[in-house]
Protein backbone atom coordinates (compact mmCIF):
# COMPACT_ATOMS: atom_id res chain seq x y z
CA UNK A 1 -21.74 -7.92 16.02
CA UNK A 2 -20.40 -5.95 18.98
CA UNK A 3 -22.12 -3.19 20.42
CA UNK A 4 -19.85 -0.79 19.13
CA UNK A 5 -20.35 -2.04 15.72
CA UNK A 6 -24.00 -1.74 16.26
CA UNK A 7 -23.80 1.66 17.65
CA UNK A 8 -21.87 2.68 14.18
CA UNK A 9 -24.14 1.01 12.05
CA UNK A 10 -21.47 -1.64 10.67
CA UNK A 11 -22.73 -3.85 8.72
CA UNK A 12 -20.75 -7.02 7.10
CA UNK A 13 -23.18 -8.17 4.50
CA UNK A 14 -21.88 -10.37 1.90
CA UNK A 15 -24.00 -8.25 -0.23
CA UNK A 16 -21.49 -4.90 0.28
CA UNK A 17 -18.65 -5.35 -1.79
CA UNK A 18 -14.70 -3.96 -2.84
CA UNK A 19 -15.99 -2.96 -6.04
CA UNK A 20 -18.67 -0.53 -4.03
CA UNK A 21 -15.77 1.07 -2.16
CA UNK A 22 -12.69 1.16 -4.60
CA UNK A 23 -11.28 4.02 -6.11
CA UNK A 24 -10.79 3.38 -9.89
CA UNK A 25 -7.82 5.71 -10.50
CA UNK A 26 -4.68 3.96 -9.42
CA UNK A 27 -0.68 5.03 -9.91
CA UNK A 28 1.15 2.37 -11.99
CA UNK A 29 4.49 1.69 -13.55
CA UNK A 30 5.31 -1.16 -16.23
CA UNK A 31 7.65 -3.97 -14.66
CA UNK A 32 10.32 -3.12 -16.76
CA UNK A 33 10.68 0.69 -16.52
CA UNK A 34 14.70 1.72 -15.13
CA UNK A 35 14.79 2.37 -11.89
CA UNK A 36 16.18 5.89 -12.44
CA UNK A 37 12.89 6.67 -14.75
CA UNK A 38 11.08 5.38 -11.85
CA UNK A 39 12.63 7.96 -9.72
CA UNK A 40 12.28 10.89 -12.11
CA UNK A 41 8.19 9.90 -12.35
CA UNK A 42 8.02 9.96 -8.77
CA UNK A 43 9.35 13.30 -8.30
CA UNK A 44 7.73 14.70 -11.15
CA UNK A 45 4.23 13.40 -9.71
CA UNK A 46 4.94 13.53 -6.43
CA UNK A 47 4.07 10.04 -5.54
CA UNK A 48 4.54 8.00 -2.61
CA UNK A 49 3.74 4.94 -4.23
CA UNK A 50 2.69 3.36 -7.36
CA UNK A 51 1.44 -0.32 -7.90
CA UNK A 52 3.79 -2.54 -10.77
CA UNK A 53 2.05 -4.20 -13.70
CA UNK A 54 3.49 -6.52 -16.43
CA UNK A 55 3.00 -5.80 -20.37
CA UNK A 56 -0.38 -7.44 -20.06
CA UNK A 57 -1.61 -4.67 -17.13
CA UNK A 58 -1.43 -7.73 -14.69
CA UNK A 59 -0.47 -6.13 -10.98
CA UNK A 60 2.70 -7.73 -10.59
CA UNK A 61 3.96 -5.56 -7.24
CA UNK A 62 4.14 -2.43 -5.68
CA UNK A 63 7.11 0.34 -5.74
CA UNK A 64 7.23 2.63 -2.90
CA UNK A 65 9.69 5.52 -2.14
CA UNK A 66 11.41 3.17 0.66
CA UNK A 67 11.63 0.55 -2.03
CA UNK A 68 14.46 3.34 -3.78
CA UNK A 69 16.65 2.92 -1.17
CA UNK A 70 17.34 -0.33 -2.24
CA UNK A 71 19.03 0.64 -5.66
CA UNK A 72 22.44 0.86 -4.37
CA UNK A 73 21.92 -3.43 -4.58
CA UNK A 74 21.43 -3.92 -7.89
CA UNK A 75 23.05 -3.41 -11.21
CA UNK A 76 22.71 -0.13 -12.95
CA UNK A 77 20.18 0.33 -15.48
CA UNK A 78 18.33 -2.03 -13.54
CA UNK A 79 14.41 -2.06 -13.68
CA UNK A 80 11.71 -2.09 -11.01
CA UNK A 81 11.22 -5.84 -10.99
CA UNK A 82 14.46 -5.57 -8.97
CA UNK A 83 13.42 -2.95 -5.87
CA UNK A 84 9.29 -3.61 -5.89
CA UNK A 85 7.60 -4.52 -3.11
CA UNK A 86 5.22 -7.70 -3.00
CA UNK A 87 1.66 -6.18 -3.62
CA UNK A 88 -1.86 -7.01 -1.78
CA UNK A 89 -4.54 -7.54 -3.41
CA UNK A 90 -8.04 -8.83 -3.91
CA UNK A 91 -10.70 -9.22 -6.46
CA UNK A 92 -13.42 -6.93 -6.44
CA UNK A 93 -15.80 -9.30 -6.27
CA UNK A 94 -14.26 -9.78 -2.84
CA UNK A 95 -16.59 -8.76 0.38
CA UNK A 96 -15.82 -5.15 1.60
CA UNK A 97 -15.60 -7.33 4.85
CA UNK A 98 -13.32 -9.81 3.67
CA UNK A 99 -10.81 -6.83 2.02
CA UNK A 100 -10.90 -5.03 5.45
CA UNK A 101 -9.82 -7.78 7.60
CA UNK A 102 -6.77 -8.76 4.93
CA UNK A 103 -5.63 -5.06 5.23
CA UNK A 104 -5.57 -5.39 8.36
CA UNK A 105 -3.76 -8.82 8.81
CA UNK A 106 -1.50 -7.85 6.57
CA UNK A 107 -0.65 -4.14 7.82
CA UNK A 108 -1.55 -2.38 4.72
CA UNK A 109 -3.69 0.88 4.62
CA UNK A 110 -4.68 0.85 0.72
CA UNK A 111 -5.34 -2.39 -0.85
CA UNK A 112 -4.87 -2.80 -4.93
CA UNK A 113 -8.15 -4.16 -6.81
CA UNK A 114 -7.96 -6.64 -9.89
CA UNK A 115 -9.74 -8.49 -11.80
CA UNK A 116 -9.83 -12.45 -11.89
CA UNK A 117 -7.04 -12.33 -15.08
CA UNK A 118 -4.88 -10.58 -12.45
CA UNK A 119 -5.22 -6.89 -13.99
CA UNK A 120 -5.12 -3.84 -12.18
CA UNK A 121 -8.56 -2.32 -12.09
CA UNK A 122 -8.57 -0.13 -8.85
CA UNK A 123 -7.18 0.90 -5.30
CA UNK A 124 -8.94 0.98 -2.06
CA UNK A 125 -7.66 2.76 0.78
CA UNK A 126 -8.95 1.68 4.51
CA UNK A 127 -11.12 4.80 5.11
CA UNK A 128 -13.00 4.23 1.82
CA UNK A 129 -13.94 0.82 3.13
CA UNK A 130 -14.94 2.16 6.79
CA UNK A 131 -16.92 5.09 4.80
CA UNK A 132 -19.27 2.41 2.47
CA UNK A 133 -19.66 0.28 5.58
CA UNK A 134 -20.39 3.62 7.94
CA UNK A 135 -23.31 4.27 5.51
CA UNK A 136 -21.33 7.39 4.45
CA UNK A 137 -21.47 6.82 0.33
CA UNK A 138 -18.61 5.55 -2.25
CA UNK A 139 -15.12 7.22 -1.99
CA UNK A 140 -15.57 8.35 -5.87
């Protein structure tokens, strides 16, 4: 542990984990919703993004606004499947410690949470993982 780290009372116990940090509310969309009902949901909920799950509630991507301007591409009356993004994740039996350095290898700022079938059971943002490890108490 660095000194900094030790000054801000960081702590990467195995024992702290994603499921002590997540946020259990979490946008989604069903793989095969039309693109232009995508849209309309968007607008109507102001969302930036929303994470993609298949008839089974398995996270199967994610579908940001940028994501949109790829509809020109593909066929009309196309679904999601065609524009989503891939989607990170982890399981929330993942370390908090583990979750953290992924987001951060893979550029990401909120992280999507499932279970070991694969299903969508929460979102954690970076500053909810930073808070728990902080000491500051659960984003909920």
């Amino acid at each position: 542990m660095t000194r900094a780290a030790a000054h801000v009372g960081y702590d990467r116990s195995p024992s702290v984990f994603v499921a002590d940090a997540m946020r259990g509310a979490a946008s989604s969309v069903p793989v095969d919703l039309q693109i232009r009902d995508a849209e309309a949901l968007f607008g109507d909920r102001d969302l930036a993004s929303a994470w993609v799950v298949d008839e089974g509630g398995r996270l199967v991507g994610c579908l940001r606004e940028i994501d949109f301007a790829r509809r020109g591409e593909v066929a009309p009356g196309a679904t999601v499947r065609a524009i989503m993004s891939a989607a990170v994740c982890v399981e929330a039996r993942c370390t908090l410690h583990e979750a953290l350095v992924r987001m951060a290898r893979t550029h990401v700022r909120e992280l999507a949470i499932v279970s070991p079938e694969g299903a969508l059971v929460g979102v954690m943002r970076d500053v909810d993982g930073l808070r728990v490890l902080g000491g500051h108490g659960s984003p909920r």
